[in-house]
PDB file of N, CA and C in Angstrom:
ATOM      1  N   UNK A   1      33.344 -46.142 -20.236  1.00  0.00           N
ATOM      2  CA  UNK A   1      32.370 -46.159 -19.168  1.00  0.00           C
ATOM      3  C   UNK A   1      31.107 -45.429 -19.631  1.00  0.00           C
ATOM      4  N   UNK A   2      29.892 -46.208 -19.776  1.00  0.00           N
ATOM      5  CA  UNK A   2      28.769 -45.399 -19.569  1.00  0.00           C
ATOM      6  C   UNK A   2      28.575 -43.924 -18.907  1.00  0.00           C
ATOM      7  N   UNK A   3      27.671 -43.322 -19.516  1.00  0.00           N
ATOM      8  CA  UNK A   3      27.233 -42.176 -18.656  1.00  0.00           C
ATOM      9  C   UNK A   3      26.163 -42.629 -17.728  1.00  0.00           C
ATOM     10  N   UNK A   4      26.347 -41.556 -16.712  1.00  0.00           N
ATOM     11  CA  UNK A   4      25.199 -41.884 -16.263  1.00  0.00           C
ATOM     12  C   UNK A   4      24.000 -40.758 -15.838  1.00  0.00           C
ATOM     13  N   UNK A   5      22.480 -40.939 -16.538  1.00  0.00           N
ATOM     14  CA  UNK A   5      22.082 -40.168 -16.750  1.00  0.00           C
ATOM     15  C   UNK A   5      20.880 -39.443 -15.326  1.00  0.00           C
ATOM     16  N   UNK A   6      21.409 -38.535 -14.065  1.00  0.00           N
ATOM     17  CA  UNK A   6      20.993 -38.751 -12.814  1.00  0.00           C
ATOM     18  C   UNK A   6      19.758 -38.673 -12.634  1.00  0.00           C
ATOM     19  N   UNK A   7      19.367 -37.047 -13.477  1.00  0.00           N
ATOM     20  CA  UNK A   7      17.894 -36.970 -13.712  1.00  0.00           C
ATOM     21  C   UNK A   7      16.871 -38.100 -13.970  1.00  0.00           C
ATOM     22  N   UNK A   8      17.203 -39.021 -15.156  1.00  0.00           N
ATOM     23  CA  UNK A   8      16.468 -40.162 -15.752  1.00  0.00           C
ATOM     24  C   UNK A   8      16.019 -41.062 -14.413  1.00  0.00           C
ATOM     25  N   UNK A   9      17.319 -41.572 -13.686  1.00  0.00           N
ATOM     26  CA  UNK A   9      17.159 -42.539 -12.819  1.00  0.00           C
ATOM     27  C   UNK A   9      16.168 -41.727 -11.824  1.00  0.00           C
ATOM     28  N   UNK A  10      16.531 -40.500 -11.177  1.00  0.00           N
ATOM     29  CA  UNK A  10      15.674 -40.264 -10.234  1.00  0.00           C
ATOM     30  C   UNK A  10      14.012 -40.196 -10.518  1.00  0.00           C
ATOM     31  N   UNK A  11      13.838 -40.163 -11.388  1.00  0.00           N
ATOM     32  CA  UNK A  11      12.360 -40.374 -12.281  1.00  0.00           C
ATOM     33  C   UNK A  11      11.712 -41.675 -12.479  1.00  0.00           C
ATOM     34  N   UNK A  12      12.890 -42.206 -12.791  1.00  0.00           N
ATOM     35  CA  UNK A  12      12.325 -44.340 -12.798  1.00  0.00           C
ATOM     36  C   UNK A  12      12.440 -44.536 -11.187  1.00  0.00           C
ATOM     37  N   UNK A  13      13.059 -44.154 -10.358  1.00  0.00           N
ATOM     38  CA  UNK A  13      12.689 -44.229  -8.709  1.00  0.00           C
ATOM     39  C   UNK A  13      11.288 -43.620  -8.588  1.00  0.00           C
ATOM     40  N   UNK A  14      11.179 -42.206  -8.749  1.00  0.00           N
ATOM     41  CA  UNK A  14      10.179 -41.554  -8.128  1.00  0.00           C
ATOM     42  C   UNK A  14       9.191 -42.816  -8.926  1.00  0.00           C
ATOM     43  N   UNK A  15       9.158 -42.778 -10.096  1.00  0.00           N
ATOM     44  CA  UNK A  15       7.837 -43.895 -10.654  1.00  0.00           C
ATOM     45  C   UNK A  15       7.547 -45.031  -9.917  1.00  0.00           C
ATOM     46  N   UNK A  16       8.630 -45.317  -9.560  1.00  0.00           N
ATOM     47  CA  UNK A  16       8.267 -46.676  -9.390  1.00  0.00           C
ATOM     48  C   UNK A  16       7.770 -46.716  -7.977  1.00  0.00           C
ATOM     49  N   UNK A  17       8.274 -45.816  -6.818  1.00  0.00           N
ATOM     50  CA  UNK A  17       7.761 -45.514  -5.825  1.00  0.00           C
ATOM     51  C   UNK A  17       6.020 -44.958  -6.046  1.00  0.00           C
ATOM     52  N   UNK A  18       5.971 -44.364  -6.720  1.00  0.00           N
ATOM     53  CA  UNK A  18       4.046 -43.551  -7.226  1.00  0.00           C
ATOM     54  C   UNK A  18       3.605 -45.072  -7.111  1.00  0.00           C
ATOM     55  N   UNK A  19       4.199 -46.030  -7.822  1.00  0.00           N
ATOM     56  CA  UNK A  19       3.359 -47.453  -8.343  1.00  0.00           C
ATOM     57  C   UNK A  19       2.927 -47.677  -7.229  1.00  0.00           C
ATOM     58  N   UNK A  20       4.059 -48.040  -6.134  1.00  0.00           N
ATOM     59  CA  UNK A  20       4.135 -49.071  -5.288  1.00  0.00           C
ATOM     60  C   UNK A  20       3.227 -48.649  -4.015  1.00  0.00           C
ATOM     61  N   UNK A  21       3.136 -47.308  -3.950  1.00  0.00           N
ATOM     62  CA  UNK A  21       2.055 -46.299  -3.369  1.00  0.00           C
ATOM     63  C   UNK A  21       0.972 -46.539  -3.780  1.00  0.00           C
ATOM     64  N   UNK A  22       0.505 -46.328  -5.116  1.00  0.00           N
ATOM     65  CA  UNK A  22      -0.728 -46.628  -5.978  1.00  0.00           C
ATOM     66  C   UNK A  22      -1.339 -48.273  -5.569  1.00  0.00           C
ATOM     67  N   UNK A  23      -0.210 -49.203  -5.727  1.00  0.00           N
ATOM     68  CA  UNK A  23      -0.828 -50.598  -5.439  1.00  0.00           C
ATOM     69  C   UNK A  23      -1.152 -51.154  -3.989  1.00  0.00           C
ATOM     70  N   UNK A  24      -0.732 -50.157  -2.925  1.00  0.00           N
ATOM     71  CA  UNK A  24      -0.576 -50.213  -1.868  1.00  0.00           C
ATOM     72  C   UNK A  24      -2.053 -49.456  -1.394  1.00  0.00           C
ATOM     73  N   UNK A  25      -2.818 -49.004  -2.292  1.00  0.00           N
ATOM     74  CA  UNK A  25      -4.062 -48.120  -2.270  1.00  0.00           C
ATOM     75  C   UNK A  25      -4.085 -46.846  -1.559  1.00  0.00           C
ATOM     76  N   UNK A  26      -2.721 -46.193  -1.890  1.00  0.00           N
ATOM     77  CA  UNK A  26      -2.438 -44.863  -1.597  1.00  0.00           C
ATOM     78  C   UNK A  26      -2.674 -43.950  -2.362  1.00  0.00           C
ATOM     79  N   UNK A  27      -3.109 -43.102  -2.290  1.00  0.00           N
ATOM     80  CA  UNK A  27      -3.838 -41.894  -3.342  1.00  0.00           C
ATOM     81  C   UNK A  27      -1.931 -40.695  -3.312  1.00  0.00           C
ATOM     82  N   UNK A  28      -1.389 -40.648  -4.704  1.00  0.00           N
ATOM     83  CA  UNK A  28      -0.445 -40.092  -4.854  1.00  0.00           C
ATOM     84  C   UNK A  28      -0.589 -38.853  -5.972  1.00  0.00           C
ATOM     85  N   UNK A  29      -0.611 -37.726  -5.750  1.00  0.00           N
ATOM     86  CA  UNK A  29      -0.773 -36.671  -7.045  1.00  0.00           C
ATOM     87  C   UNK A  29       0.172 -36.639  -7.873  1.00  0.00           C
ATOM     88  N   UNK A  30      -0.156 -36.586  -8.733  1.00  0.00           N
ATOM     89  CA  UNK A  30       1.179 -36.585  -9.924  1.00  0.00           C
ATOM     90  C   UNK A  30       1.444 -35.327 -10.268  1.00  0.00           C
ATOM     91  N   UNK A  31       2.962 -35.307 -10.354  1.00  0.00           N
ATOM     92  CA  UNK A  31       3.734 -33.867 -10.471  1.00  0.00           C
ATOM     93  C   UNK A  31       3.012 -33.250 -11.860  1.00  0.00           C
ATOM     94  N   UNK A  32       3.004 -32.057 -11.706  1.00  0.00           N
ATOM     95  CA  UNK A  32       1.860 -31.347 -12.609  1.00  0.00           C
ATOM     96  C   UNK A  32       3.259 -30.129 -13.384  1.00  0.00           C
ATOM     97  N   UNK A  33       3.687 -30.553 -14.805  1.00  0.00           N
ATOM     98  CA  UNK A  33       4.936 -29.239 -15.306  1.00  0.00           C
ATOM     99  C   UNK A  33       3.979 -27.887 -15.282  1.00  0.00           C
ATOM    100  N   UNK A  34       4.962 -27.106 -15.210  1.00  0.00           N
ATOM    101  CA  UNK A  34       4.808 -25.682 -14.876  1.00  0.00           C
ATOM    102  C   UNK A  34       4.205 -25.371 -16.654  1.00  0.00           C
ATOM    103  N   UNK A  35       4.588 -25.896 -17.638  1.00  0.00           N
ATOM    104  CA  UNK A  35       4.680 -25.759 -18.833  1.00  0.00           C
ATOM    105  C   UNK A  35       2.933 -26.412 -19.607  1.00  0.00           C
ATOM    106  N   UNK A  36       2.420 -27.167 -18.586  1.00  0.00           N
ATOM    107  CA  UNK A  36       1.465 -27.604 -18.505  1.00  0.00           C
ATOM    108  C   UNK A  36       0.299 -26.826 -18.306  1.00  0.00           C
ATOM    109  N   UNK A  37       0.835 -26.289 -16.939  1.00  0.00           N
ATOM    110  CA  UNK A  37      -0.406 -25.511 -16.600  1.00  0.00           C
ATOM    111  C   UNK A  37       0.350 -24.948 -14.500  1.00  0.00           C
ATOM    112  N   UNK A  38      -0.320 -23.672 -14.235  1.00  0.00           N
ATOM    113  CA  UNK A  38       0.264 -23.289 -13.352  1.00  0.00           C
ATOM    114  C   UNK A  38      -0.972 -23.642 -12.084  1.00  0.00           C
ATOM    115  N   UNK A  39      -0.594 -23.771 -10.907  1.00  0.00           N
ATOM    116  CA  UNK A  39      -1.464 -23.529  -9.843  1.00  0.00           C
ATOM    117  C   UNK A  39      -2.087 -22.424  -9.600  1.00  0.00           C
ATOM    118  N   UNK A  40      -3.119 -21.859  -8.958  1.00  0.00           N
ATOM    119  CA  UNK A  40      -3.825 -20.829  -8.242  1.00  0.00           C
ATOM    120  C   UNK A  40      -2.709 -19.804  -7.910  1.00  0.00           C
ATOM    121  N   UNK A  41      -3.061 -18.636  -7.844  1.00  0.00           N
ATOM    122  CA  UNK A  41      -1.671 -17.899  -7.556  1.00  0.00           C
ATOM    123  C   UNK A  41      -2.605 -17.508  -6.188  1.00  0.00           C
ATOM    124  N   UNK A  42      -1.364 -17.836  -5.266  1.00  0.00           N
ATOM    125  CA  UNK A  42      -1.183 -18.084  -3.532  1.00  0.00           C
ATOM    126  C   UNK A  42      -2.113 -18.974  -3.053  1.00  0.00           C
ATOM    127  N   UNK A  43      -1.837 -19.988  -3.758  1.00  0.00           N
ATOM    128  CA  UNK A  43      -2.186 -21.631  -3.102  1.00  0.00           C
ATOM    129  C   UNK A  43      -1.401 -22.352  -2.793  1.00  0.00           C
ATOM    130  N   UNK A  44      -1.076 -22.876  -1.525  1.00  0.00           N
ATOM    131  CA  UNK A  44       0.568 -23.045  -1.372  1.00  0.00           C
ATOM    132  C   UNK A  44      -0.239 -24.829  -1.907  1.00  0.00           C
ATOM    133  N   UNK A  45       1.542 -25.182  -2.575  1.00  0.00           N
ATOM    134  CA  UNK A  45       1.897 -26.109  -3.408  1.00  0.00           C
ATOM    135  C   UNK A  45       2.846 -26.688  -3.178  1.00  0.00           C
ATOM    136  N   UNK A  46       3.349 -27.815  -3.565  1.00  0.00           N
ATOM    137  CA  UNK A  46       4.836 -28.843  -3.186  1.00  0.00           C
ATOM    138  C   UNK A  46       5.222 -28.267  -4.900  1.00  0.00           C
ATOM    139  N   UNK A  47       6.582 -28.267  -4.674  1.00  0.00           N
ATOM    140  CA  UNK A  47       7.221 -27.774  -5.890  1.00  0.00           C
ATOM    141  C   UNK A  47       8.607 -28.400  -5.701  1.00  0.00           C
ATOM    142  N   UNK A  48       9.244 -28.521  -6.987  1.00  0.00           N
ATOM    143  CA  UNK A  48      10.181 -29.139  -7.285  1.00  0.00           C
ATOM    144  C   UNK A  48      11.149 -27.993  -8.200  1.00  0.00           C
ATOM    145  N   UNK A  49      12.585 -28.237  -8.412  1.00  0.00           N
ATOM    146  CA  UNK A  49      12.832 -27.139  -8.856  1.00  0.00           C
ATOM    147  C   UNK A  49      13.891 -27.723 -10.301  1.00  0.00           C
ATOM    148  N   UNK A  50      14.473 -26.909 -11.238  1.00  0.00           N
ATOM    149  CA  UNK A  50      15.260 -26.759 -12.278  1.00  0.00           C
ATOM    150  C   UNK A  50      16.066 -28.132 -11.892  1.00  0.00           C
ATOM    151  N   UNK A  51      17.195 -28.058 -10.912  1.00  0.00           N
ATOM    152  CA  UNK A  51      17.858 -29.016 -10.341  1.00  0.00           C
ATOM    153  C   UNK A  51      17.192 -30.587  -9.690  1.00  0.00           C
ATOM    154  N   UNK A  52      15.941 -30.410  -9.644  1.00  0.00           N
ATOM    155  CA  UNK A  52      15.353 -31.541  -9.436  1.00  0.00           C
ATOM    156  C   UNK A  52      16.182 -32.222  -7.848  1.00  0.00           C
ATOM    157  N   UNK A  53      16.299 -31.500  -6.959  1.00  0.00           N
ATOM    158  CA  UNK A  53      17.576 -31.918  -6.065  1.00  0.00           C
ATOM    159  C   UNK A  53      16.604 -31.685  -4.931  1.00  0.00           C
ATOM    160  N   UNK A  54      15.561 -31.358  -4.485  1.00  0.00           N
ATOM    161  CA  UNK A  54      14.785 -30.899  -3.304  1.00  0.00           C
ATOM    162  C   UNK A  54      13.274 -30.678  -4.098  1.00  0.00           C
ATOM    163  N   UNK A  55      12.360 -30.997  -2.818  1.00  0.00           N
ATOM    164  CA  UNK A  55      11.216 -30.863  -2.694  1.00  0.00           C
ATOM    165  C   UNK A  55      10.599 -29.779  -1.371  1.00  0.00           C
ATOM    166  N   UNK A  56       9.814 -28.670  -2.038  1.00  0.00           N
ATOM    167  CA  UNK A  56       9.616 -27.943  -0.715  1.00  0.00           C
ATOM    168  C   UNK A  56       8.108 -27.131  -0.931  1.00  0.00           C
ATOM    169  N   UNK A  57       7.488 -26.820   0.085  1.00  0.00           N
ATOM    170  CA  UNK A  57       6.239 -25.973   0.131  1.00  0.00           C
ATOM    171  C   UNK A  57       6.379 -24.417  -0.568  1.00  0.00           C
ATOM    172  N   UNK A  58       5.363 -24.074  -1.500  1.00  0.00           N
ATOM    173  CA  UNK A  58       5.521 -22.805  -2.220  1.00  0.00           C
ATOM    174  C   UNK A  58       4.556 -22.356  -2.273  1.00  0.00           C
ATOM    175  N   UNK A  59       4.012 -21.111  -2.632  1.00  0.00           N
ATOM    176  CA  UNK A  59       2.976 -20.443  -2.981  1.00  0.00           C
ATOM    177  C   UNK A  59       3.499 -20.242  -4.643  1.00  0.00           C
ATOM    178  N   UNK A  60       2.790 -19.579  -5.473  1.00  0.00           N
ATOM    179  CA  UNK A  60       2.608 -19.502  -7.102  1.00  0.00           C
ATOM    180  C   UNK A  60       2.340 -17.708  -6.592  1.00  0.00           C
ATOM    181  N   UNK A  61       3.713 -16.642  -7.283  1.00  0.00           N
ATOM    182  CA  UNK A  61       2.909 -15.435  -7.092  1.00  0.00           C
ATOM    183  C   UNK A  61       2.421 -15.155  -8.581  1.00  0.00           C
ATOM    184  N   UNK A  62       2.710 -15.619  -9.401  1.00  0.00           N
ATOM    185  CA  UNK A  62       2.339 -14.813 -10.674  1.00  0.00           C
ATOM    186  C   UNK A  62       3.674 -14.607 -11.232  1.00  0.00           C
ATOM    187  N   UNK A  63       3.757 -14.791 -12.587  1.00  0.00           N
ATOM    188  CA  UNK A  63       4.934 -14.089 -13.491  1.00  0.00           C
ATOM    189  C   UNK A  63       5.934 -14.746 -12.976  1.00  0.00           C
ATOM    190  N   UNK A  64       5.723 -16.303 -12.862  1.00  0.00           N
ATOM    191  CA  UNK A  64       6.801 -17.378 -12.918  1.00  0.00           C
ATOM    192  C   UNK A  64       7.691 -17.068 -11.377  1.00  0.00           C
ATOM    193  N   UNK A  65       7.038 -16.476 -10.815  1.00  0.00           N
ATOM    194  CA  UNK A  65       7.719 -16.587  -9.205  1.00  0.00           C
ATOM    195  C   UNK A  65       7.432 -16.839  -8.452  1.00  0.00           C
ATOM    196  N   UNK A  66       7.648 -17.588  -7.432  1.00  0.00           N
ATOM    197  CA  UNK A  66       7.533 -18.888  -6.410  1.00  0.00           C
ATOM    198  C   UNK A  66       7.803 -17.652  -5.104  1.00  0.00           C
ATOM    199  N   UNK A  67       6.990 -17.729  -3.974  1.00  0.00           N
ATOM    200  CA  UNK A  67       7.550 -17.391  -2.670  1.00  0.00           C
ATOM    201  C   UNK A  67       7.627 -19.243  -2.276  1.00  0.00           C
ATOM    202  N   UNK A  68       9.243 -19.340  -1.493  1.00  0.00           N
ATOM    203  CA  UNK A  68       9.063 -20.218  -0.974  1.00  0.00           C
ATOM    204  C   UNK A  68       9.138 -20.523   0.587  1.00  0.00           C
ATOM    205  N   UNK A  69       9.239 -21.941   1.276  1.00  0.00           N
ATOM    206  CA  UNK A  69       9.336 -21.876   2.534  1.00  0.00           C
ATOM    207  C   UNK A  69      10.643 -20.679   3.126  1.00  0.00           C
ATOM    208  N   UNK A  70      11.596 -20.877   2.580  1.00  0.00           N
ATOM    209  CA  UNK A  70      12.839 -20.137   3.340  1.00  0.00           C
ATOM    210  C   UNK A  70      12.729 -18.975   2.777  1.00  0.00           C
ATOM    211  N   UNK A  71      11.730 -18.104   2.014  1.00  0.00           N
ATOM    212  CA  UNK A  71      11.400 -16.721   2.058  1.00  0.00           C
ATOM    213  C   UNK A  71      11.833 -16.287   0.801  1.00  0.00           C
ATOM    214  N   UNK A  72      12.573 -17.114  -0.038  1.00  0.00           N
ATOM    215  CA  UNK A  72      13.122 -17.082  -1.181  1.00  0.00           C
ATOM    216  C   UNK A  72      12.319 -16.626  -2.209  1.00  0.00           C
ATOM    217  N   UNK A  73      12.474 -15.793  -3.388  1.00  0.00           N
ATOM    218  CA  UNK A  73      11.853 -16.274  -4.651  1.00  0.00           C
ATOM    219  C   UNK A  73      12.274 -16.635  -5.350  1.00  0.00           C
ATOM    220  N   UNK A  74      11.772 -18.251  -5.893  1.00  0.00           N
ATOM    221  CA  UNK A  74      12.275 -18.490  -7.288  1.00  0.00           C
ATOM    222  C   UNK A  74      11.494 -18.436  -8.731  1.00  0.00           C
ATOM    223  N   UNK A  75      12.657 -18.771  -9.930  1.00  0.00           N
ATOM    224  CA  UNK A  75      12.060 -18.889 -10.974  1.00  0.00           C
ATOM    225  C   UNK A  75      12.504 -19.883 -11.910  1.00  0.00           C
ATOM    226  N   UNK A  76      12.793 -21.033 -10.672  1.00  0.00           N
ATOM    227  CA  UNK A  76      13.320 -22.245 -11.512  1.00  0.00           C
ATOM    228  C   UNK A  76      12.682 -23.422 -10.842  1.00  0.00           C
ATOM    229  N   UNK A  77      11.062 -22.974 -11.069  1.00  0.00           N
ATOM    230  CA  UNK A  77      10.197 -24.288 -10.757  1.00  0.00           C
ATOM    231  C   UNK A  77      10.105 -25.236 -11.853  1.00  0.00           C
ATOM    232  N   UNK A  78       9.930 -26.339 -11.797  1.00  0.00           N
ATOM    233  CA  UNK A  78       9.947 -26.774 -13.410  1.00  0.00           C
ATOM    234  C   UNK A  78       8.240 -27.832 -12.923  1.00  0.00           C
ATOM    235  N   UNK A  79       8.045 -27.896 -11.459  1.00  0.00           N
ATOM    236  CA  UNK A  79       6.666 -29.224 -11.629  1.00  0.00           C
ATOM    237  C   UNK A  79       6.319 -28.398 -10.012  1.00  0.00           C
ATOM    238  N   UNK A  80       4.980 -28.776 -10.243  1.00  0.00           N
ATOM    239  CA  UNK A  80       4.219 -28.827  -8.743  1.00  0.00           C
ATOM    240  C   UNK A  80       3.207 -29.746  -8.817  1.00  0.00           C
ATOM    241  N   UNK A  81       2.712 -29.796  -6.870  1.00  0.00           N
ATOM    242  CA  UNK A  81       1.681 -31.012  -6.955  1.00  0.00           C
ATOM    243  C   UNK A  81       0.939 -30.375  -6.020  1.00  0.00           C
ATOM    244  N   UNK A  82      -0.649 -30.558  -5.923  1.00  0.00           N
ATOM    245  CA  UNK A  82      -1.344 -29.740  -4.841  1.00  0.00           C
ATOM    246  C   UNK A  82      -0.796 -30.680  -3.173  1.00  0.00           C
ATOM    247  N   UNK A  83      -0.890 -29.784  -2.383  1.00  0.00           N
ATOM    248  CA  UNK A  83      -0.729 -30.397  -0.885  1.00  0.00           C
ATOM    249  C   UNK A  83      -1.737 -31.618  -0.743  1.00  0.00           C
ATOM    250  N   UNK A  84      -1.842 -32.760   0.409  1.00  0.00           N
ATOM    251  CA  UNK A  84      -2.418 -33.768   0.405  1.00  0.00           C
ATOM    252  C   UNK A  84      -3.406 -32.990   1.837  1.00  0.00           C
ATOM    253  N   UNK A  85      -4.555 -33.842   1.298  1.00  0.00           N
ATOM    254  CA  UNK A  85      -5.477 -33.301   2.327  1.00  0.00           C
ATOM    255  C   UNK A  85      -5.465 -33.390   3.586  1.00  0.00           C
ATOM    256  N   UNK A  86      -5.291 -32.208   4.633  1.00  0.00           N
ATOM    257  CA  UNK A  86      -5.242 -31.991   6.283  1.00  0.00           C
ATOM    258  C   UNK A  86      -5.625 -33.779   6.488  1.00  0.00           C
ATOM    259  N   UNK A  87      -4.707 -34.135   7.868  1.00  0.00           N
ATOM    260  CA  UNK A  87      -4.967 -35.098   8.489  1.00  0.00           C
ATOM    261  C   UNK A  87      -6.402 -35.328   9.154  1.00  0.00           C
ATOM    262  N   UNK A  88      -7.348 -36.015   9.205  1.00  0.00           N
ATOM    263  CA  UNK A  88      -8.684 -36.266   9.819  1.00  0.00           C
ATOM    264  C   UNK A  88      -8.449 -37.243  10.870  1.00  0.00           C
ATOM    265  N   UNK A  89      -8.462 -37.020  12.086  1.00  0.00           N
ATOM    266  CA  UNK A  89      -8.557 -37.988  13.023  1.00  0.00           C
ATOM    267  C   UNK A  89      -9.906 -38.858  12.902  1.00  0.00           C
ATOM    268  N   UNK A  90     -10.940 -37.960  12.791  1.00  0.00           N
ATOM    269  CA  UNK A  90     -12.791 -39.075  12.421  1.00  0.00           C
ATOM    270  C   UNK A  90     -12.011 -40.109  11.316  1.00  0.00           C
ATOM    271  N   UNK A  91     -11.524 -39.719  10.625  1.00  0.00           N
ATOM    272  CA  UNK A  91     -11.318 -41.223   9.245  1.00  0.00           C
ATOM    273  C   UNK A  91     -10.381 -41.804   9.501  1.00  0.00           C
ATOM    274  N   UNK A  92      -9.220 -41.653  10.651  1.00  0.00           N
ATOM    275  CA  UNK A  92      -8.531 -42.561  11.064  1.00  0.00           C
ATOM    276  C   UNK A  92      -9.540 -43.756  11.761  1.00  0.00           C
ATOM    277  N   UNK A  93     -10.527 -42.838  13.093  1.00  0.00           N
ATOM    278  CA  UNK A  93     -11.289 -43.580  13.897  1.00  0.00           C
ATOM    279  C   UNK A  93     -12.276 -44.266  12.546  1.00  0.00           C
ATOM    280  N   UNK A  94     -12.522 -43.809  11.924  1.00  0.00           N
ATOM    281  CA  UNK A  94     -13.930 -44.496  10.813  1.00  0.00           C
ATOM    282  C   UNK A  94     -13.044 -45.735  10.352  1.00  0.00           C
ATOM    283  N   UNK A  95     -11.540 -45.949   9.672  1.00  0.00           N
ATOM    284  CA  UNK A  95     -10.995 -46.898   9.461  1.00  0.00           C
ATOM    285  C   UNK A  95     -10.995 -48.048  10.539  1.00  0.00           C
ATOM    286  N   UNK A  96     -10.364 -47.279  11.337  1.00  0.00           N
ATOM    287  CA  UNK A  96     -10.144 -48.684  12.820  1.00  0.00           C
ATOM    288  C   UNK A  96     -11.428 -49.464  13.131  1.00  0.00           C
ATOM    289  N   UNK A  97     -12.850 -48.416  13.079  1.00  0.00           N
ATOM    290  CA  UNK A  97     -13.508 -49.432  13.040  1.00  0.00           C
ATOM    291  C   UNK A  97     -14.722 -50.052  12.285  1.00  0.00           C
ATOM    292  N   UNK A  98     -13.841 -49.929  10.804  1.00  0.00           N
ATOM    293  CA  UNK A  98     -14.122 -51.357   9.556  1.00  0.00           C
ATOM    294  C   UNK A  98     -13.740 -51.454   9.466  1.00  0.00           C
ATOM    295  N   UNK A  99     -12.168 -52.363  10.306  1.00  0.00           N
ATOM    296  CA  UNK A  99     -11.612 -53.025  10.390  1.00  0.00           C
ATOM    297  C   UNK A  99     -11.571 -54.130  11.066  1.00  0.00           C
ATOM    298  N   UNK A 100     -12.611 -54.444  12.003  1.00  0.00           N
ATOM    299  CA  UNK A 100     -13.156 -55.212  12.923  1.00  0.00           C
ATOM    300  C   UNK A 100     -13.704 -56.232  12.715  1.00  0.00           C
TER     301      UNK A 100
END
């Protein structure tokens, strides 16, 4: 029997979901590795962790530690993505009407 490799697949999902977002003319941020480069320290951030098993809101304190939503600190972030910009009701209304 094959292995099966869980991490890999959940990555060809998440991709293929970014696409289908992207072609759909959805603006999607791409997960940014910690190894890459870090966020603002206390800019809260979507973060992903070691286990790749959950997605949750974080701040960046410095020296590889995460405050997170449930008060936690971690140090097994491995990617973050900046938050998506506050909801605008004017650019909902500006859409609806050029759409007309």
């Amino acid at each position: 029997m094959a292995e099966i490799n869980i991490e890999k697949m959940a990555q060809n999902v998440a991709q293929r979901m970014i696409q289908k977002f992207r072609d759909n003319g959805v603006f999607v941020s791409r997960w940014i590795p910690v190894s890459d480069r870090l966020p603002e320290i206390n800019k809260e951030v979507i973060v992903t962790d070691i286990e790749v098993s959950d997605t949750y809101a974080s701040y960046y304190l410095g020296n590889n530690y995460w405050q997170c939503d449930n008060g936690t600190y971690e140090d097994r972030i491995i990617a973050w993505m900046p938050l998506p910009e506050p909801y605008d009701p004017q650019e909902s209304e500006d859409e609806d009407a050029n759409s007309d």
